[in-house]
PDB file of N, CA and C in Angstrom:
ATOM      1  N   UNK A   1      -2.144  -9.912 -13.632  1.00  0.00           N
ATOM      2  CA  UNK A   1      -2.850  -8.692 -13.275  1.00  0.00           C
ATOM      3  C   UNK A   1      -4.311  -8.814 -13.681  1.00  0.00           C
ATOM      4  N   UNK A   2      -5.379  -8.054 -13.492  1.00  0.00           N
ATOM      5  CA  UNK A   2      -6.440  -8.315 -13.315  1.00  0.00           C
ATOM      6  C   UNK A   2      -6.902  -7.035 -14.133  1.00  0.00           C
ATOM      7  N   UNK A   3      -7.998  -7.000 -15.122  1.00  0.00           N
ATOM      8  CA  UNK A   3      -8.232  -6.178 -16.211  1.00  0.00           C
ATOM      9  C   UNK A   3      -8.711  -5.178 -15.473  1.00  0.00           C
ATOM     10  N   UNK A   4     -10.026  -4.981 -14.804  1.00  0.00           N
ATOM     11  CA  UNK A   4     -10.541  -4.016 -13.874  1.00  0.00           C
ATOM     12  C   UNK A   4      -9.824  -3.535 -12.748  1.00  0.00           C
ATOM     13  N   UNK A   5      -8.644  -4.136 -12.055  1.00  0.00           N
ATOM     14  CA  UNK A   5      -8.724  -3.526 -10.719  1.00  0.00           C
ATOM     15  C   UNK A   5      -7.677  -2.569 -11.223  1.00  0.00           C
ATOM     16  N   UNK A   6      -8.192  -1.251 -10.085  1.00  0.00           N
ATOM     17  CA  UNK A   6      -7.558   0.325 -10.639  1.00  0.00           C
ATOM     18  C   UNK A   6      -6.093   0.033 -10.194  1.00  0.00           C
ATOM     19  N   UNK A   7      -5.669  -0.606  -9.436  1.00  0.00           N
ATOM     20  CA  UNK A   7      -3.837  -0.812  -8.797  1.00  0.00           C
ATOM     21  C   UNK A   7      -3.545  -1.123 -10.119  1.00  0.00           C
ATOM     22  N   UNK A   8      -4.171  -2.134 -10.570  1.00  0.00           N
ATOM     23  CA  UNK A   8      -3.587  -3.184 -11.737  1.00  0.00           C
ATOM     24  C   UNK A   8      -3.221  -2.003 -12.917  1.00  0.00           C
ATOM     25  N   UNK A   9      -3.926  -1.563 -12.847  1.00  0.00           N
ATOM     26  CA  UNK A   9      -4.238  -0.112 -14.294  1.00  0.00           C
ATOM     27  C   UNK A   9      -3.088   1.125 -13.613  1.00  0.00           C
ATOM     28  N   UNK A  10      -2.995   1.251 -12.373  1.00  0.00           N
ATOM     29  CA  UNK A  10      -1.445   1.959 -12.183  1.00  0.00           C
ATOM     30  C   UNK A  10      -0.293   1.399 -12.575  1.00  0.00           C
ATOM     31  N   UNK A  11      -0.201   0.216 -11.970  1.00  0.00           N
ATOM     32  CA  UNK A  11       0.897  -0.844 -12.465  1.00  0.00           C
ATOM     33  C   UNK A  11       1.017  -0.342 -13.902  1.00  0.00           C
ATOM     34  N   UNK A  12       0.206  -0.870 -14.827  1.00  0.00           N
ATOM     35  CA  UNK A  12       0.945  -0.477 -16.255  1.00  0.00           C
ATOM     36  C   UNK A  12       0.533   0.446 -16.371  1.00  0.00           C
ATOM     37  N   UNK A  13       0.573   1.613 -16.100  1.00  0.00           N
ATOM     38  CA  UNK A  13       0.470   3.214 -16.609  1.00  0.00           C
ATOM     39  C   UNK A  13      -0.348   3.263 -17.304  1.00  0.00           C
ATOM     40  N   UNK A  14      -1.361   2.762 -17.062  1.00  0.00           N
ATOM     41  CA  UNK A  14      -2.894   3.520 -17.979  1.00  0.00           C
ATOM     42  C   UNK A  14      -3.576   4.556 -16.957  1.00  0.00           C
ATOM     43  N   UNK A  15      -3.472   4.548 -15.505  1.00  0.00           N
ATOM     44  CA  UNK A  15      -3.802   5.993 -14.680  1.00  0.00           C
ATOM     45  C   UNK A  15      -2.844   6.133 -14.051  1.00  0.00           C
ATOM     46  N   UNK A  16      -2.070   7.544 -13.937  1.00  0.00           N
ATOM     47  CA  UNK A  16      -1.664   7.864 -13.347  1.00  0.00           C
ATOM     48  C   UNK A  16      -1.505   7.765 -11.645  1.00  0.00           C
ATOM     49  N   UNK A  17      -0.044   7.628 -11.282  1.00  0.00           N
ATOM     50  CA  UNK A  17      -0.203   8.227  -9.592  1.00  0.00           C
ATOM     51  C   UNK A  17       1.013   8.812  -9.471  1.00  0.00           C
ATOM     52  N   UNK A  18       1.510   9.140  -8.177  1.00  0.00           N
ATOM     53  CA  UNK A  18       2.471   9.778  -7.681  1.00  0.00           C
ATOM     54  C   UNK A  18       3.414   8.870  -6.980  1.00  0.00           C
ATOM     55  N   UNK A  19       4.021   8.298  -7.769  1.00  0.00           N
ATOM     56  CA  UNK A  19       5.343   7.516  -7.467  1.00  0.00           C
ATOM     57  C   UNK A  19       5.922   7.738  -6.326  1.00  0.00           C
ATOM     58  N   UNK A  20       6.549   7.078  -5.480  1.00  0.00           N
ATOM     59  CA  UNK A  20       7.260   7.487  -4.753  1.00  0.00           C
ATOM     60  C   UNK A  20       8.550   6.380  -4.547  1.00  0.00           C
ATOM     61  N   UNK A  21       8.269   5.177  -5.363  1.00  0.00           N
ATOM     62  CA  UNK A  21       9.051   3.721  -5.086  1.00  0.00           C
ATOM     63  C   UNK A  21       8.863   3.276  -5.997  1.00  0.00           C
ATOM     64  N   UNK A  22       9.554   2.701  -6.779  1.00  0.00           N
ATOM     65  CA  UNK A  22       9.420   1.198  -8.091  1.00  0.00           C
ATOM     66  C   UNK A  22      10.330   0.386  -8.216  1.00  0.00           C
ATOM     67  N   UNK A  23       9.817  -0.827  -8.136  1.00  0.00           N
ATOM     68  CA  UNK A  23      10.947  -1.737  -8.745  1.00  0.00           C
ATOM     69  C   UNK A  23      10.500  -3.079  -9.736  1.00  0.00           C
ATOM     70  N   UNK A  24      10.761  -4.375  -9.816  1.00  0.00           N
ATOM     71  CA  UNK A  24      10.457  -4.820 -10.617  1.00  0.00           C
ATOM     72  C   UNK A  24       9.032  -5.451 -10.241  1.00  0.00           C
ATOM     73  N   UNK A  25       9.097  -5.062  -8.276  1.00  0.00           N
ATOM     74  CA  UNK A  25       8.061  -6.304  -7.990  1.00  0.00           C
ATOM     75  C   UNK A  25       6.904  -5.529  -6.968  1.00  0.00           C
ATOM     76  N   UNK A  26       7.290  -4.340  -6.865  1.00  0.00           N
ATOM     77  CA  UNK A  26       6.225  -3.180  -5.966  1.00  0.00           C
ATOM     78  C   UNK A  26       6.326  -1.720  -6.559  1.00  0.00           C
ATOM     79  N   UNK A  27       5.398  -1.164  -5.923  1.00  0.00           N
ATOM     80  CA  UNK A  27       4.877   0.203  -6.068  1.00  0.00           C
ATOM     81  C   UNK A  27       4.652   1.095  -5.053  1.00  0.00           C
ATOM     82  N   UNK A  28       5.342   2.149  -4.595  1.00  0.00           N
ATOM     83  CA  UNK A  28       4.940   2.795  -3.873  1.00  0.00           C
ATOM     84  C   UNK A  28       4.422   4.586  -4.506  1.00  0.00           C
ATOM     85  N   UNK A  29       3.001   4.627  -4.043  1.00  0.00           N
ATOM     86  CA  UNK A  29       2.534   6.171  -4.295  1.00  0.00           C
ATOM     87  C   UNK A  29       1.476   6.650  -3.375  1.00  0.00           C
ATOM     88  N   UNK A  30       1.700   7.753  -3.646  1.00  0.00           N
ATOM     89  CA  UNK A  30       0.801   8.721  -2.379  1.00  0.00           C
ATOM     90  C   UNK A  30      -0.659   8.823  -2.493  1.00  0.00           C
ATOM     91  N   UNK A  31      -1.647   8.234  -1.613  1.00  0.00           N
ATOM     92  CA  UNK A  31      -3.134   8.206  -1.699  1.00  0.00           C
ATOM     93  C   UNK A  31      -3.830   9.659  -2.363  1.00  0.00           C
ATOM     94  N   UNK A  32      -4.580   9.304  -2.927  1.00  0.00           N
ATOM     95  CA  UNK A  32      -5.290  10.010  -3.805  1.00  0.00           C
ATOM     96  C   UNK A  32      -6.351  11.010  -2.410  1.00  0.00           C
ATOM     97  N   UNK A  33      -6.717  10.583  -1.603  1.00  0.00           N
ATOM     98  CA  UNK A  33      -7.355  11.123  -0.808  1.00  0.00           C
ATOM     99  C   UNK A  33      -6.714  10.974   0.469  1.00  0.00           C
ATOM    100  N   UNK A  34      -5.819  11.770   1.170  1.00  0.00           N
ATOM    101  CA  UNK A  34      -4.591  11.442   2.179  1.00  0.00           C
ATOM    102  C   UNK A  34      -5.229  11.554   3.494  1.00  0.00           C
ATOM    103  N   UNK A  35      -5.299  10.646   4.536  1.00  0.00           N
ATOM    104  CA  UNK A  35      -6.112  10.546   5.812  1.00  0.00           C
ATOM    105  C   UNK A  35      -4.692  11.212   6.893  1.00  0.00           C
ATOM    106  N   UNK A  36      -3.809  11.271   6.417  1.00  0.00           N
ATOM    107  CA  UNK A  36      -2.437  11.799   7.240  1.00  0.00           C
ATOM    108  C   UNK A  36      -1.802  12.987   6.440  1.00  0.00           C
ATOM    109  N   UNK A  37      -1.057  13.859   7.107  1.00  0.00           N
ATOM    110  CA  UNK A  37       0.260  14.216   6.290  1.00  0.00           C
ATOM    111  C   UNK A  37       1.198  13.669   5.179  1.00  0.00           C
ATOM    112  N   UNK A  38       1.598  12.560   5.522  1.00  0.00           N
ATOM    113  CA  UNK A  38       2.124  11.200   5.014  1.00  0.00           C
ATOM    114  C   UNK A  38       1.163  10.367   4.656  1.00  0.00           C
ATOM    115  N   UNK A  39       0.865  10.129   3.612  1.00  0.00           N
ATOM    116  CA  UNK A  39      -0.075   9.069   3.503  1.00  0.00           C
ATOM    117  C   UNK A  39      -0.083   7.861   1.915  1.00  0.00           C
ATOM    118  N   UNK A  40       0.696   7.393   1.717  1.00  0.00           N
ATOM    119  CA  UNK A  40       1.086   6.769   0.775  1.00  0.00           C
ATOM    120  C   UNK A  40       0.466   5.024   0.894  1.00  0.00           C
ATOM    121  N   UNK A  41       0.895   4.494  -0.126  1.00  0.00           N
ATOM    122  CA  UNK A  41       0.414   3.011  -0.363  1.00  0.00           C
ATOM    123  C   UNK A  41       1.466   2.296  -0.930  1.00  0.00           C
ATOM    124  N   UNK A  42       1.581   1.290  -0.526  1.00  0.00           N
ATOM    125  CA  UNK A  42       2.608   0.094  -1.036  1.00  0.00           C
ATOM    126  C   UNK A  42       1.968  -0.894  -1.475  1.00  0.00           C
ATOM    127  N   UNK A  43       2.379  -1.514  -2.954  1.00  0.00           N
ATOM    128  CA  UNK A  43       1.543  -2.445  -3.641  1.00  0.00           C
ATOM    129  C   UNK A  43       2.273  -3.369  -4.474  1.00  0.00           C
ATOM    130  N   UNK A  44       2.054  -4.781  -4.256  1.00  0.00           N
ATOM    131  CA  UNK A  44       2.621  -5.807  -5.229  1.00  0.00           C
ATOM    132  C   UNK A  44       2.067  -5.250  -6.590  1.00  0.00           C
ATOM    133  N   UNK A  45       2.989  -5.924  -7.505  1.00  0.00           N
ATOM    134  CA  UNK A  45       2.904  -5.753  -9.341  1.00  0.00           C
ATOM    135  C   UNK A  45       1.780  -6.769  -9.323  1.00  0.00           C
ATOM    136  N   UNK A  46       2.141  -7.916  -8.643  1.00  0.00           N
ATOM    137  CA  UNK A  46       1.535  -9.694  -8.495  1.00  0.00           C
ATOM    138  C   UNK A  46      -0.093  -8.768  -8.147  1.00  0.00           C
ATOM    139  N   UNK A  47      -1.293  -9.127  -8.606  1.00  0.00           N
ATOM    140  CA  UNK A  47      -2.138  -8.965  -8.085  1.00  0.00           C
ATOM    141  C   UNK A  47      -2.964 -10.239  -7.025  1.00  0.00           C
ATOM    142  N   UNK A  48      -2.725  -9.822  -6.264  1.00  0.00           N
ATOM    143  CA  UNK A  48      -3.194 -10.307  -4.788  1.00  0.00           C
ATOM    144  C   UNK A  48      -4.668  -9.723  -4.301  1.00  0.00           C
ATOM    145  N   UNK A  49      -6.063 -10.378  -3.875  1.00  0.00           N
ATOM    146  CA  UNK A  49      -7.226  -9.368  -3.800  1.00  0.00           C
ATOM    147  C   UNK A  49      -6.903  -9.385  -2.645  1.00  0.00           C
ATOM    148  N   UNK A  50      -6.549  -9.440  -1.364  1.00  0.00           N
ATOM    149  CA  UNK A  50      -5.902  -8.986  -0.419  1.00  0.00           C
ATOM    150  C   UNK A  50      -5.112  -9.795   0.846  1.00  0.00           C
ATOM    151  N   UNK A  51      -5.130  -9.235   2.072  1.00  0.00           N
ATOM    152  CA  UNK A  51      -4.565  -9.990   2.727  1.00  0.00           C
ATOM    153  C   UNK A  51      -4.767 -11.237   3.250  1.00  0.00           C
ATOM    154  N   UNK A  52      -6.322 -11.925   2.887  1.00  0.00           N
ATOM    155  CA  UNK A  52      -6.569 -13.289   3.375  1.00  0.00           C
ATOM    156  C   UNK A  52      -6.328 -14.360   2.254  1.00  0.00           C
ATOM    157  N   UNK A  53      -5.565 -13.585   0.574  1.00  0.00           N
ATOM    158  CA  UNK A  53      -5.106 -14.292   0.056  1.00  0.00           C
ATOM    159  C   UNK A  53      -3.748 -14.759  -0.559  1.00  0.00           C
ATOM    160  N   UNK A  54      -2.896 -13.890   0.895  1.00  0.00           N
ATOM    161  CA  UNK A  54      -1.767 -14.433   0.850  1.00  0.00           C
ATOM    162  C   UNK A  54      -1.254 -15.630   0.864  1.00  0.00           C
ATOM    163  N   UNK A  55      -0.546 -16.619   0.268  1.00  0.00           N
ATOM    164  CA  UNK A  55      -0.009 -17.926   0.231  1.00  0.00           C
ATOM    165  C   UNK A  55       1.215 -17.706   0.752  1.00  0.00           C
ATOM    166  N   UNK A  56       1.744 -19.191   1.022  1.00  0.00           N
ATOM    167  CA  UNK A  56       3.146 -18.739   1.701  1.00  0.00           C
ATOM    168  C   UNK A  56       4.449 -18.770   0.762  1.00  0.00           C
ATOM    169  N   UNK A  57       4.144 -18.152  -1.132  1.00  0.00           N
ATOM    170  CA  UNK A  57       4.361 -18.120  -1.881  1.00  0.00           C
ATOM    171  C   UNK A  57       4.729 -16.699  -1.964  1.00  0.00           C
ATOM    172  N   UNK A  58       3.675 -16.207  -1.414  1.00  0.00           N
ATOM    173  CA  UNK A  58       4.230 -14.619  -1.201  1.00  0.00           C
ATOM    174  C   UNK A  58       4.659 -14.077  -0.251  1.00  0.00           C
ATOM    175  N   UNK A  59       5.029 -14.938   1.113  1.00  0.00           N
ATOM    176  CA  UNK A  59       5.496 -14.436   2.052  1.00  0.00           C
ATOM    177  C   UNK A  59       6.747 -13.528   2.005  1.00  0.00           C
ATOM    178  N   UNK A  60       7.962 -13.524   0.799  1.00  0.00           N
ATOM    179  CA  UNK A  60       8.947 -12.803   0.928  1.00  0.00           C
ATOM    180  C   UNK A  60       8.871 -11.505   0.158  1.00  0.00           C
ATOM    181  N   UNK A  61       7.556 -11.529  -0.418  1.00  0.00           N
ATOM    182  CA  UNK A  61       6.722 -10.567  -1.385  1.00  0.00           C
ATOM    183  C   UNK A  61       6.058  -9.406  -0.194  1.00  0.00           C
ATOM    184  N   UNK A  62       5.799  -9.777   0.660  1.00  0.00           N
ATOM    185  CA  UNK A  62       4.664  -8.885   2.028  1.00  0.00           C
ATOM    186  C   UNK A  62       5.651  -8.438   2.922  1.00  0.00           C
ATOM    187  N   UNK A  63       6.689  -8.942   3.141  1.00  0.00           N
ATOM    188  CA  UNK A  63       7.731  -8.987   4.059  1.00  0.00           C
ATOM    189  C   UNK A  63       8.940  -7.475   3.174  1.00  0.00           C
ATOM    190  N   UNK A  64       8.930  -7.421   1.882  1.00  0.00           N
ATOM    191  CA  UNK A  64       9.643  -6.227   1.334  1.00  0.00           C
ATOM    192  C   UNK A  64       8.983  -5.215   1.731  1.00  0.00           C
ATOM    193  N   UNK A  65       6.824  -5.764   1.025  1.00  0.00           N
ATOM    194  CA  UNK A  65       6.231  -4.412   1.172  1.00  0.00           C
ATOM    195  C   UNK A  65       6.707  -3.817   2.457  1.00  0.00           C
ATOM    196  N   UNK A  66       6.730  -4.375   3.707  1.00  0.00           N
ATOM    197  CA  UNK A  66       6.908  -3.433   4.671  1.00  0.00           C
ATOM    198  C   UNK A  66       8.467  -2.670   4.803  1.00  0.00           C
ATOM    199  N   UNK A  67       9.270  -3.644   4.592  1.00  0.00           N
ATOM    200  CA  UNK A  67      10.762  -2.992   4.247  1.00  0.00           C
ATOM    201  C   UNK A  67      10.752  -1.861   3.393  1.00  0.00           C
ATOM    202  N   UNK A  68      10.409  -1.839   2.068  1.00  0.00           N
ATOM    203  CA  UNK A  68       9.995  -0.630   1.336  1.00  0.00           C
ATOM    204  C   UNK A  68       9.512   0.040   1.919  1.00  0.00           C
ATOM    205  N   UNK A  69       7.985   0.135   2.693  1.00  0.00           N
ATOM    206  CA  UNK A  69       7.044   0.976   2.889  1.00  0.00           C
ATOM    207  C   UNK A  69       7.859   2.163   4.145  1.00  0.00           C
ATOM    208  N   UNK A  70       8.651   1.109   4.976  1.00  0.00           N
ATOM    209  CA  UNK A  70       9.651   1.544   6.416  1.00  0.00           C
ATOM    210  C   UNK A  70      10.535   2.806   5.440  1.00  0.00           C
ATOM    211  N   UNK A  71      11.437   2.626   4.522  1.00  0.00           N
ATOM    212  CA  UNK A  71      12.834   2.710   3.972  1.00  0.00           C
ATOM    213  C   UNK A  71      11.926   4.401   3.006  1.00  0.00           C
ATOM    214  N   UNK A  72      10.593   4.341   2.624  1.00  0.00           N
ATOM    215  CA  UNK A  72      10.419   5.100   1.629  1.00  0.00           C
ATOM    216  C   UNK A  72       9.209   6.126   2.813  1.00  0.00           C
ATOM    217  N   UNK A  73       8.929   5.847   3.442  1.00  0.00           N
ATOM    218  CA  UNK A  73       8.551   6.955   4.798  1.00  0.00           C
ATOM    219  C   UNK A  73      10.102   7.849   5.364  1.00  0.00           C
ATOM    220  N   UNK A  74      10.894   7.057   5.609  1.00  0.00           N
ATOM    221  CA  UNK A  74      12.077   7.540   6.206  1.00  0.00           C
ATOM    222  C   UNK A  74      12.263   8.781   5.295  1.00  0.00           C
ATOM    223  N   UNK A  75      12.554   8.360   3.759  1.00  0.00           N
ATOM    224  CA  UNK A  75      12.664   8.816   2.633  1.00  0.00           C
ATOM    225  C   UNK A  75      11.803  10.339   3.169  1.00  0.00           C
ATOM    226  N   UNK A  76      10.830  10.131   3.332  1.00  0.00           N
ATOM    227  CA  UNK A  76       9.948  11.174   2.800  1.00  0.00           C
ATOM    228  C   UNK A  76       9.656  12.376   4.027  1.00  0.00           C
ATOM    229  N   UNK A  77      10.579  11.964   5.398  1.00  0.00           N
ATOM    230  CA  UNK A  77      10.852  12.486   6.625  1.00  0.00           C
ATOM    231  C   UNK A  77      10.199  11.883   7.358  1.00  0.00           C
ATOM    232  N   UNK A  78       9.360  10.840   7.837  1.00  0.00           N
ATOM    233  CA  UNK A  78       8.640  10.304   8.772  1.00  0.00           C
ATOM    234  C   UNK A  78       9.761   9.202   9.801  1.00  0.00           C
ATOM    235  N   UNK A  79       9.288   9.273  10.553  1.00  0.00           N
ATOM    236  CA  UNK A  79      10.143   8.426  11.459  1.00  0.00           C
ATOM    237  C   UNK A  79       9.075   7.309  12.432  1.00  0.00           C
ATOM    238  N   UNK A  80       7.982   7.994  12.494  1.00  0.00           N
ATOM    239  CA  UNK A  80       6.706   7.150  13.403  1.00  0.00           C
ATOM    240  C   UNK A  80       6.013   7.146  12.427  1.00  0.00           C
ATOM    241  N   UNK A  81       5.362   6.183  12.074  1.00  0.00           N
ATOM    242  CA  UNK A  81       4.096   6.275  10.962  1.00  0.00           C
ATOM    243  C   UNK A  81       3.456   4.626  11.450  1.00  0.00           C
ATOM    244  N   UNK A  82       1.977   4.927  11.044  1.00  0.00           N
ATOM    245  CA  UNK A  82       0.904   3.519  11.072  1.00  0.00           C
ATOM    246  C   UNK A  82       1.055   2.804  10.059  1.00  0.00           C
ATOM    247  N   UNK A  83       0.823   1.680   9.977  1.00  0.00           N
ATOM    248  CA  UNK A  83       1.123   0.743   8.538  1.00  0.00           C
ATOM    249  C   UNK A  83      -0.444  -0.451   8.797  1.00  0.00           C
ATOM    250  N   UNK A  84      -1.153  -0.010   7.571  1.00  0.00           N
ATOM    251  CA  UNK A  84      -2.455  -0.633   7.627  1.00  0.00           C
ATOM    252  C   UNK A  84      -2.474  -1.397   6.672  1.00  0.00           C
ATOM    253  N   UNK A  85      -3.174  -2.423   6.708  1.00  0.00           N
ATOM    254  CA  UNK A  85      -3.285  -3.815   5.742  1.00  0.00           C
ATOM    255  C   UNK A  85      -5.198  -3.770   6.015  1.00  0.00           C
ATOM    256  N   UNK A  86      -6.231  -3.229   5.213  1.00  0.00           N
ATOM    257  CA  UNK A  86      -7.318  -3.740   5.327  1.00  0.00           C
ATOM    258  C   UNK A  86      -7.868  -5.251   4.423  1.00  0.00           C
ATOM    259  N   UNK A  87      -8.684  -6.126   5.311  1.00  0.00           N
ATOM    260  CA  UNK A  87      -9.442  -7.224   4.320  1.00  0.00           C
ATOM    261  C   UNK A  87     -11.041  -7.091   4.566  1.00  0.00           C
ATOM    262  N   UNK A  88     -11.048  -7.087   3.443  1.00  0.00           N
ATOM    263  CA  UNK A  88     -12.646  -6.939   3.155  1.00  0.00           C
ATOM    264  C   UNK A  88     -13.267  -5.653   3.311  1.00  0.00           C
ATOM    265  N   UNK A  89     -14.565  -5.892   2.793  1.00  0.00           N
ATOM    266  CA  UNK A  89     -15.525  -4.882   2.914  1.00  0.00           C
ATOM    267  C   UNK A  89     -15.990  -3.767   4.020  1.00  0.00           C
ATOM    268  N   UNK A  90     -16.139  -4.824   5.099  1.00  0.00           N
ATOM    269  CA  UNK A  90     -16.124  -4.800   6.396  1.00  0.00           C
ATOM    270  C   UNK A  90     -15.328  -3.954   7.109  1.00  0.00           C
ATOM    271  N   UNK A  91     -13.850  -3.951   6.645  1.00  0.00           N
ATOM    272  CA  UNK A  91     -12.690  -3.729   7.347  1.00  0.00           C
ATOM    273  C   UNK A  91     -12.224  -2.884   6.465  1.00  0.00           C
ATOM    274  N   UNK A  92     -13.457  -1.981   5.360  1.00  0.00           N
ATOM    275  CA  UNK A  92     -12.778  -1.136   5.245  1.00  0.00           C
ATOM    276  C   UNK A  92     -11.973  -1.306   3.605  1.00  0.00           C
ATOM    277  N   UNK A  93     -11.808  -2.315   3.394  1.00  0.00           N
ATOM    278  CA  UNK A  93     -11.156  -2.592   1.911  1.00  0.00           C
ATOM    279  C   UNK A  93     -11.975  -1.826   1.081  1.00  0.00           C
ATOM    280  N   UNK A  94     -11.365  -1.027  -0.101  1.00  0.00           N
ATOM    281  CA  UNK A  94     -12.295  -1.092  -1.098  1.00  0.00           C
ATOM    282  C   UNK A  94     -11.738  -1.152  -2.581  1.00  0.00           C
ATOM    283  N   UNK A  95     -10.851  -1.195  -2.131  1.00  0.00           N
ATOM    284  CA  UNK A  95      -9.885  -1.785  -3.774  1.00  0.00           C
ATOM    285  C   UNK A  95      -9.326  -3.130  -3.218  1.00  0.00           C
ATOM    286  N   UNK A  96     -10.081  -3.997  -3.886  1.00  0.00           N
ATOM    287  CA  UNK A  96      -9.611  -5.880  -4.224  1.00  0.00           C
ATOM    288  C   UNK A  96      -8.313  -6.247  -4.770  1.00  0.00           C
ATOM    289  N   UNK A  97      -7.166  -5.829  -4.074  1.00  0.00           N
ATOM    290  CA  UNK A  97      -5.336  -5.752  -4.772  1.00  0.00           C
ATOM    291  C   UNK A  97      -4.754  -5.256  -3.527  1.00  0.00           C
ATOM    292  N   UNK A  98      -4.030  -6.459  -3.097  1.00  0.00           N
ATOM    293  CA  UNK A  98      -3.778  -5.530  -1.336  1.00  0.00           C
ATOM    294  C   UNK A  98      -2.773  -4.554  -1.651  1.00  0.00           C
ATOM    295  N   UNK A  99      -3.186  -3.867  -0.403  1.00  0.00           N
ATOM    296  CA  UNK A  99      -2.195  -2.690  -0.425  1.00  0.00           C
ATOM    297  C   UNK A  99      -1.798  -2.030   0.936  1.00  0.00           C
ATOM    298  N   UNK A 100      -1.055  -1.611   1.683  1.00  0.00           N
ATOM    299  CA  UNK A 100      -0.426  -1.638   2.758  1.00  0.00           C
ATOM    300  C   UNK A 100      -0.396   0.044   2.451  1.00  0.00           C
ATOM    301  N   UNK A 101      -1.156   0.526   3.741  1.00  0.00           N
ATOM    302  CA  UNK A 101      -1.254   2.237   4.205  1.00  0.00           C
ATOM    303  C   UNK A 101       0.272   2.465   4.973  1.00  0.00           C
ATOM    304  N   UNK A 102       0.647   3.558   4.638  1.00  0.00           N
ATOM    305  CA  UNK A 102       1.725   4.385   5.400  1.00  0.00           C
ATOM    306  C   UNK A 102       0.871   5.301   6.121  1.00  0.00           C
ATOM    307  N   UNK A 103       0.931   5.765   7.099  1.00  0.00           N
ATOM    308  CA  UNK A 103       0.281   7.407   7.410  1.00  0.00           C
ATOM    309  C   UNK A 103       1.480   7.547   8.092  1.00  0.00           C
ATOM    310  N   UNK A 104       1.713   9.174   8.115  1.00  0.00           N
ATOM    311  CA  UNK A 104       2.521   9.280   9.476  1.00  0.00           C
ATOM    312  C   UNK A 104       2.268  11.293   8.897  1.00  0.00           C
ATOM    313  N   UNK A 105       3.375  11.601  10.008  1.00  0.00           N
ATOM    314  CA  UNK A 105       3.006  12.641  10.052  1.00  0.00           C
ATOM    315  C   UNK A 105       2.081  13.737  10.950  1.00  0.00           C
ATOM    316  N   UNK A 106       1.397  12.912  11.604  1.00  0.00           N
ATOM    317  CA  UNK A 106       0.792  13.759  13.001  1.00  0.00           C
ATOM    318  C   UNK A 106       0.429  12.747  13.923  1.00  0.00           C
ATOM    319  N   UNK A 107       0.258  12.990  15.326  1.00  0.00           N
ATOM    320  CA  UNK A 107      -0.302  12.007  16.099  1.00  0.00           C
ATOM    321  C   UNK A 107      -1.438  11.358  15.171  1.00  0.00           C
ATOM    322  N   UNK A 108      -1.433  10.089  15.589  1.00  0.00           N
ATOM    323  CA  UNK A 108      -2.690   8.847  15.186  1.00  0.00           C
ATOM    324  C   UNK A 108      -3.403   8.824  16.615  1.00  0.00           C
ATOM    325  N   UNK A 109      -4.848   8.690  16.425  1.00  0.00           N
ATOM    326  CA  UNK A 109      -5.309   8.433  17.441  1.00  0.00           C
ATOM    327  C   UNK A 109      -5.016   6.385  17.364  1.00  0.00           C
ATOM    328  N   UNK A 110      -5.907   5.977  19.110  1.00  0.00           N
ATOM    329  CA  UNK A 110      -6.371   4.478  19.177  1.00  0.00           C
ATOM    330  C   UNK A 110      -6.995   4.273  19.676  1.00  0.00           C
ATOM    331  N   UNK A 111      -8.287   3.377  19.558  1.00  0.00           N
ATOM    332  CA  UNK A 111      -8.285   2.719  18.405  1.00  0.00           C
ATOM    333  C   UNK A 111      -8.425   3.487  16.864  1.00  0.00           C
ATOM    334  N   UNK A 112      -8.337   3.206  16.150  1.00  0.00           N
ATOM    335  CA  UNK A 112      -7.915   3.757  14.586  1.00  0.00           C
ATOM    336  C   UNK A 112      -9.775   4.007  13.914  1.00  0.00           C
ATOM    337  N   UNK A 113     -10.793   2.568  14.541  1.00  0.00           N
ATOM    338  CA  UNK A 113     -12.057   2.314  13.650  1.00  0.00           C
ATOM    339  C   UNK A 113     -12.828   3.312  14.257  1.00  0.00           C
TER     340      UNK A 113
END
């Protein structure tokens, strides 16, 4: 884990969030500033700065997040929801610890940018 990044500091409970999923190897909780109805985050324990530094070490690690992220929307009444992965600055990243968007909950427009 990584001393500064704020995921890392949820992970071990030094800030608070709103749980919605835990297990030994992810996190699921509801965005602090919600762009949907539904709007939660799914996050490795493993700190990862995001999706262009996935290895194929973590491939069965990225492959839950979405199983979780699917299984804990259902959970929460959603049945259609968007599932976002941003990289970089550019695209929108701004916490360096990937993390995979749920929205759901009202029509999404498209394109999304």
């Amino acid at each position: 884990m990584a001393d500064n990044c704020i995921f890392c500091k949820i992970v071990r409970g030094e800030i608070p969030a709103a749980k919605l999923y835990e297990d030994e190897e992810l996190l699921a909780f509801r965005d602090i500033s919600p762009a949907a109805p539904l709007h939660f985050l799914v996050i490795p324990k493993k700190h990862i700065s995001g999706p262009a530094a996935v290895t194929a070490e973590d491939e069965r690690l990225i492959g839950r997040m979405l199983r979780i992220g699917s299984e804990t929307a259902k959970k929460e009444g959603i049945e259609d929801f968007r599932v976002v992965f941003n990289n970089g600055a550019q695209a929108g990243q701004t916490v360096f610890h990937i993390h995979m968007h749920i929205l759901g909950g009202r029509d999404l427009n498209w394109p999304p940018g």
